[in-house]
Every structure is written in structure tokens, then in C-alpha cells.
Protein backbone atom coordinates (compact mmCIF):
# COMPACT_ATOMS: atom_id res chain seq x y z
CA UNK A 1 26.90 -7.26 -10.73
CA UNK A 2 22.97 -7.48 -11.17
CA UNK A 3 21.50 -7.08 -14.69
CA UNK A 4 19.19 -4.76 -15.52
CA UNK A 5 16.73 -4.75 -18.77
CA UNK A 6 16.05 -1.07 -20.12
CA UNK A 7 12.41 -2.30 -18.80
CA UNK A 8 13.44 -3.04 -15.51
CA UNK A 9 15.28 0.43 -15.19
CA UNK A 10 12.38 2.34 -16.45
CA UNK A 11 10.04 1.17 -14.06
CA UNK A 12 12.34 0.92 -11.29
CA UNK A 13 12.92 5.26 -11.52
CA UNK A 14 9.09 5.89 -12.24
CA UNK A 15 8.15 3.71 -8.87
CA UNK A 16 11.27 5.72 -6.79
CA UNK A 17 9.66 8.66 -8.12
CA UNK A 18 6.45 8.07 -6.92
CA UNK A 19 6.83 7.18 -3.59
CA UNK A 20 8.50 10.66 -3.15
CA UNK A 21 9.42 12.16 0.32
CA UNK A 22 12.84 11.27 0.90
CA UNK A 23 13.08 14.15 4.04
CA UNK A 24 15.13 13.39 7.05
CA UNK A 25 12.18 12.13 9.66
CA UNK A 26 12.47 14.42 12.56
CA UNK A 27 9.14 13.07 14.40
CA UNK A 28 8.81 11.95 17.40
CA UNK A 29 8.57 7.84 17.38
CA UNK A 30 5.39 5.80 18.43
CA UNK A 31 5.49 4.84 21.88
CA UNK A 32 4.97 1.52 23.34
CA UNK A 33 1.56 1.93 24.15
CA UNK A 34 0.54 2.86 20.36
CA UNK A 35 1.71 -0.85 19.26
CA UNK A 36 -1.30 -1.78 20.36
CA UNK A 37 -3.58 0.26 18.95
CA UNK A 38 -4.36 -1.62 15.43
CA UNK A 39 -5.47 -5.40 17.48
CA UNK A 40 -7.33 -3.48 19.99
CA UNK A 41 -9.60 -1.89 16.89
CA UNK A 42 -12.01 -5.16 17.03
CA UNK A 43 -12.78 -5.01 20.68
CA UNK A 44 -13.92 -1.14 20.07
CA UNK A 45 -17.94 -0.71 20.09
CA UNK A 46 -18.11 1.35 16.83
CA UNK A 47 -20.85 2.14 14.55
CA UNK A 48 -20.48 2.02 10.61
CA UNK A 49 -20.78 4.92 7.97
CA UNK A 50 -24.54 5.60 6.94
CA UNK A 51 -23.90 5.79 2.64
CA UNK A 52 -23.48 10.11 2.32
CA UNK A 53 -21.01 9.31 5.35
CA UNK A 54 -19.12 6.94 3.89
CA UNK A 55 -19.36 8.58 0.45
CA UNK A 56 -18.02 11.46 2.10
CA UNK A 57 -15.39 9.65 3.50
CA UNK A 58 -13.99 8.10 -0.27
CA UNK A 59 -14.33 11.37 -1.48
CA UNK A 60 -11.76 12.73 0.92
CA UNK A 61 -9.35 9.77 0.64
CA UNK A 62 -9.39 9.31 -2.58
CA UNK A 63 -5.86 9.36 -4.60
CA UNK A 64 -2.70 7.60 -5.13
CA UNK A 65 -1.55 4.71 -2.92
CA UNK A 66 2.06 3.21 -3.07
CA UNK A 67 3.79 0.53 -0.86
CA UNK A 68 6.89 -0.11 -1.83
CA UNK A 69 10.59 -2.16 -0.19
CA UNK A 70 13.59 -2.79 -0.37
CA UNK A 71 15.05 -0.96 -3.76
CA UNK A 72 12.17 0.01 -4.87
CA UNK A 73 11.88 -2.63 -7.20
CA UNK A 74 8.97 -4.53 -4.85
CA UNK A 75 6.53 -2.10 -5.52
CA UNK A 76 2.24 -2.13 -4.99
CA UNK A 77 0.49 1.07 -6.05
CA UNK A 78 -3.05 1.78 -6.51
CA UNK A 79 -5.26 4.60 -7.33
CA UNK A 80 -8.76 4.73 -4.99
CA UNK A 81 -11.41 6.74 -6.69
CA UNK A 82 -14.28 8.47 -4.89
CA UNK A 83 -16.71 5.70 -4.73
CA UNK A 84 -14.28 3.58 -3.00
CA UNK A 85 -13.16 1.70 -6.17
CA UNK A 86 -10.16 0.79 -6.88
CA UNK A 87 -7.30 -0.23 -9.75
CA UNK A 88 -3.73 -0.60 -9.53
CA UNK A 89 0.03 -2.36 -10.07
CA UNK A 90 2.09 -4.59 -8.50
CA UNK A 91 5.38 -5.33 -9.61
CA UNK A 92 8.66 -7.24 -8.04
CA UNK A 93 11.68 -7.42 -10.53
CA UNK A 94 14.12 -10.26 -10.11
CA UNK A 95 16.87 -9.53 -12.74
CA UNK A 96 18.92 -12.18 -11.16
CA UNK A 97 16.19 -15.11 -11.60
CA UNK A 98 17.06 -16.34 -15.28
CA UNK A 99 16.75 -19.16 -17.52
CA UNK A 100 15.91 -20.06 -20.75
CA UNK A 101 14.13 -18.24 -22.90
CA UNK A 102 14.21 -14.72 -20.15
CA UNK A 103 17.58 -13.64 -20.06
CA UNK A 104 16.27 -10.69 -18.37
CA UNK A 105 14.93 -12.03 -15.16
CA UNK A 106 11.73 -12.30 -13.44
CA UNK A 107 8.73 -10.11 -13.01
CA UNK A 108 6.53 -10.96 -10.12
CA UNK A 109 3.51 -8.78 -11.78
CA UNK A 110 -0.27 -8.29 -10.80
CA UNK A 111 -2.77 -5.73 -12.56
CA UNK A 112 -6.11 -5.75 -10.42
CA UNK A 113 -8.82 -3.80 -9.54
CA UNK A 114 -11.87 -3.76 -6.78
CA UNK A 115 -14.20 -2.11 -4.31
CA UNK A 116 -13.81 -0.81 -0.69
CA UNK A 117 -16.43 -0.47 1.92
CA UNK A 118 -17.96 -1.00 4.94
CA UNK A 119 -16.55 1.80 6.26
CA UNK A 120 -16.33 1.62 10.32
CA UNK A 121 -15.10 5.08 12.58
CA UNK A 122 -13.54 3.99 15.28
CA UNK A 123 -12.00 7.99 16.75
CA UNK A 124 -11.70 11.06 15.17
CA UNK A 125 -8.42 10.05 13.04
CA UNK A 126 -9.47 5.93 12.62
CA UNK A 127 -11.52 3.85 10.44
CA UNK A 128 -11.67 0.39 9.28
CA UNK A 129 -12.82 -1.01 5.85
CA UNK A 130 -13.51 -3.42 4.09
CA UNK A 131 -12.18 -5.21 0.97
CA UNK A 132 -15.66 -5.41 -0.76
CA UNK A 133 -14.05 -7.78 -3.69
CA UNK A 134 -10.80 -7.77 -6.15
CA UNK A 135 -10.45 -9.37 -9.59
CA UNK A 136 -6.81 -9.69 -11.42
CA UNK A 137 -6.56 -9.30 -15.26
CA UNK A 138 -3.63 -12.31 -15.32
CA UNK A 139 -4.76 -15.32 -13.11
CA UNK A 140 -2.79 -15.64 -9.94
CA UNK A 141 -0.69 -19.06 -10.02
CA UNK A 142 0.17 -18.46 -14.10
CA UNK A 143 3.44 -17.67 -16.16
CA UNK A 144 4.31 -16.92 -19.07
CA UNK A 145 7.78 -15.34 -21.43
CA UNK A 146 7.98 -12.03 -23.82
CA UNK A 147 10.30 -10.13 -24.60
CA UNK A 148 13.04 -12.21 -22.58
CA UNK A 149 11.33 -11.69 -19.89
CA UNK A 150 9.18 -14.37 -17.33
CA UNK A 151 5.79 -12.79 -15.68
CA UNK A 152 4.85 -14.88 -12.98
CA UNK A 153 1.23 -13.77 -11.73
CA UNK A 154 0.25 -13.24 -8.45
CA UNK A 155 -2.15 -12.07 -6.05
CA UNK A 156 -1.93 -8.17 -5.11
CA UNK A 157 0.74 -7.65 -2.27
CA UNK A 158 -0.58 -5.21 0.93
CA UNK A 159 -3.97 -6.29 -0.05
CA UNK A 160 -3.59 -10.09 0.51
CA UNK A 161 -4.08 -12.18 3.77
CA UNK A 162 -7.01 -9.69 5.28
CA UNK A 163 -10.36 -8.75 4.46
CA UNK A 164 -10.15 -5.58 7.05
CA UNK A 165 -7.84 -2.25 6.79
CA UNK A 166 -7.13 0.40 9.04
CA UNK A 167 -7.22 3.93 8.11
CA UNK A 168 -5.46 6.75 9.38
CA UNK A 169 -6.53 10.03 8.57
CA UNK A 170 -3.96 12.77 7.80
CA UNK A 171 -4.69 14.31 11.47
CA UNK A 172 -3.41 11.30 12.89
CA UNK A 173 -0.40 12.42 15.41
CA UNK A 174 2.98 10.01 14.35
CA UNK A 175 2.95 9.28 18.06
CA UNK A 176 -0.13 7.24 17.86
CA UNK A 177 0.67 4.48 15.13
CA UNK A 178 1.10 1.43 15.52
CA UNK A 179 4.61 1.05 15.47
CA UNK A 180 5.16 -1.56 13.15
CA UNK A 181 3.28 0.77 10.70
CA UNK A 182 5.56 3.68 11.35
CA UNK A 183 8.50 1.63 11.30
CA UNK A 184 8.34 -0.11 8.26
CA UNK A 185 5.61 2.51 5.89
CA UNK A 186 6.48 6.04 7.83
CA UNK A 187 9.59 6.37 8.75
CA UNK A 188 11.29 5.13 5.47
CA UNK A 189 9.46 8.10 3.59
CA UNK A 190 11.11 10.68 5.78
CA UNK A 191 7.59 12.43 6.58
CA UNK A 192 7.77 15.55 8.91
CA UNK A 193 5.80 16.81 11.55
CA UNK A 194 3.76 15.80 14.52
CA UNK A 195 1.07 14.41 12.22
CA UNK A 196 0.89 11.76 9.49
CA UNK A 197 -0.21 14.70 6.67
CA UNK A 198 -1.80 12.34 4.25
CA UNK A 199 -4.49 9.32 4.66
CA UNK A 200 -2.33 5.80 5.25
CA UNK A 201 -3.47 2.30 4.84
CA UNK A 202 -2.52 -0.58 7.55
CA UNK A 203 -3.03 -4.35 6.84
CA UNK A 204 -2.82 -5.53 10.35
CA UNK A 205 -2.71 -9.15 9.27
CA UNK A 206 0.61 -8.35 6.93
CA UNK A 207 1.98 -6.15 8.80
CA UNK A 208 2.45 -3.62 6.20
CA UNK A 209 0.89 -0.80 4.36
CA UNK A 210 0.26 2.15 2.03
CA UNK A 211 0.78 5.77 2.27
CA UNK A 212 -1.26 8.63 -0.14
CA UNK A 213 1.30 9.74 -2.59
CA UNK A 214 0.69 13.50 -2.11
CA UNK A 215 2.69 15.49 -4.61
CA UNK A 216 4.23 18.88 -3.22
């Protein structure tokens, strides 16, 4: 049986808590066709944002971001603010990855924070952006013990391995993601309805994303 730290617990409830929407999914899936949508975003002639655009856009997006797997335990959040800056979390708790001198397992942890921009509409309900630069407070690479516990730092997972995201506005019918966003981001959070409802975040390159915690 796995061993938890009070620590561990704590966190794990307030991360389950905030990625919310645990509703049956009664959507209809992406089709085929929509898999394709995300690589074919490059080979679109688009124009970027003039600045009151794409301030306009941050100022609509802006909010709470979570990705989270498995148990909820692997979790990346983030809060975007309405300049298109950025701060947030990520955490991965091992509680079965012990030795001596941490009892109480492994946290794979990263606090960060950055810029987006470069703001790109390619249709009504798509956009692109840019990762304008991140900085962590713990080097990436590092370790270190307290309180029983190893912290081994790391780069921020969902924003990793990409310079360019794709957003989805919350107009965006379900039927036209990508499917490997729906899939793996969408369908897990038991969203509703013939539209995504909140603003999403796809990192093509990782194949994974964030959704806009919306509280009800």
C-alpha cells in the first residue's frame, strides 16, 4: 500500500479540487478530420494581433490554468494575468521513491513564472502564441531534502518542448479539436455541450494541454 505524507495528501485534494468538472461527457467526439487541425496551423497565411488586439485578447483569457494526470498527483497549474504574464506550480508526488534521509518520497516540483505573446488568429475560435520567456525560482537539474522529503527541480511540464501554443476559444465546437487534445485534456474533465465553454491551451509538440479552471 502507497504512503502518503499529510503534505502529499493536502496537495493531492486541493489539485483534485481544482481541476473540477467531473460531469459525464455527453459531446459528440472529434472526428477524423479535426486531428489534423493543430499541424496544419503553420501552413495557414495568418496575420498577428496589432498590441490593443492582443491586449484585448489576454484580457479575455486571462485566469486559472490546470493540466493535470493520472491521480491527480502530476499536476501543472498556472494563473495568466491580463498582460499575458504568467506564474504558476508544478508538482509530481512519488511517495513510493524513498531513501535516506526522505522517508516520504519524492516531489518532482517547479515554481516559475513568464510572458506570453505574439499572439497569431488563425479563425474565429484559434490563435497561436508565443512563449515570450520563463524563469524558475529552483534551478532545473537540482535536489535537495526537508522535511523527509526529496525536491527534485525541473523544468515546467505542458510548457516544455515548444515555443508555440494553440488556443481555443470557449466558442470552439468539441467536434473541431484536435483529437489528441480532446482525448487526453477534454474528455477526462467530463465537459458538456457542443462547445469547449472555457479558453484551452494545446502544446502540439507534447501532445498535451491546459484547460481554464472556470468555477460554477
Amino acid at each position: 500500500m502507497k504512503r502518503y505524507s499529510a503534505l502529499a495528501i493536502a496537495v493531492l485534494m486541493a489539485a483534485a479540487a481544482f481541476a473540477g468538472c467531473g460531469e459525464k461527457n455527453q459531446t459528440e467526439q472529434p472526428t477524423e478530420v479535426a486531428t489534423e487541425a493543430a499541424s496544419t496551423l503553420n501552413n495557414t497565411v495568418v496575420e498577428g494581433l496589432s498590441k490593443d488586439e492582443q491586449d484585448e485578447f489576454f484580457k479575455s483569457m486571462m485566469g486559472a490554468y490546470v493540466l493535470t494526470r493520472d491521480d491527480e498527483s502530476n499536476a501543472c497549474q498556472m494563473t495568466i494575468r491580463d498582460d499575458g504574464s504568467f506564474e504558476g506550480t508544478y508538482r509530481y508526488y512519488n511517495t513510493e521513491n524513498t531513501g535516506d534521509g526522505y522517508p516520504n518520497g519524492t516531489i518532482t516540483s517547479s515554481d516559475f513564472s513568464g510572458y506570453f505573446g505574439g499572439v497569431i488568429k488563425v479563425d474565429d475560435n484559434t490563435y497561436t502564441m508565443r512563449l515570450g520567456d520563463i524563469t524558475y525560482k529552483q534551478a532545473p537539474g537540482t535536489e535537495e531534502i526537508k522535511d523527509s522529503t526529496k525536491y527534485s527541480y525541473t523544468t515546467a511540464y505542458g510548457l516544455h518542448d515548444t515555443g508555440s501554443f494553440t488556443v481555443f476559444t470557449p466558442d470552439t465546437p468539441i467536434s473541431g479539436l484536435p483529437a489528441i487534445y480532446y482525448n487526453t485534456v477534454v474528455a477526462p474533465k467530463g465537459i458538456e455541450g457542443d462547445t469547449l465553454g472555457r479558453y484551452g491551451i494545446f502544446n502540439e509538440s507534447l501532445q498535451d494541454g491546459f484547460l481554464q479552471h472556470i468555477t460554477f
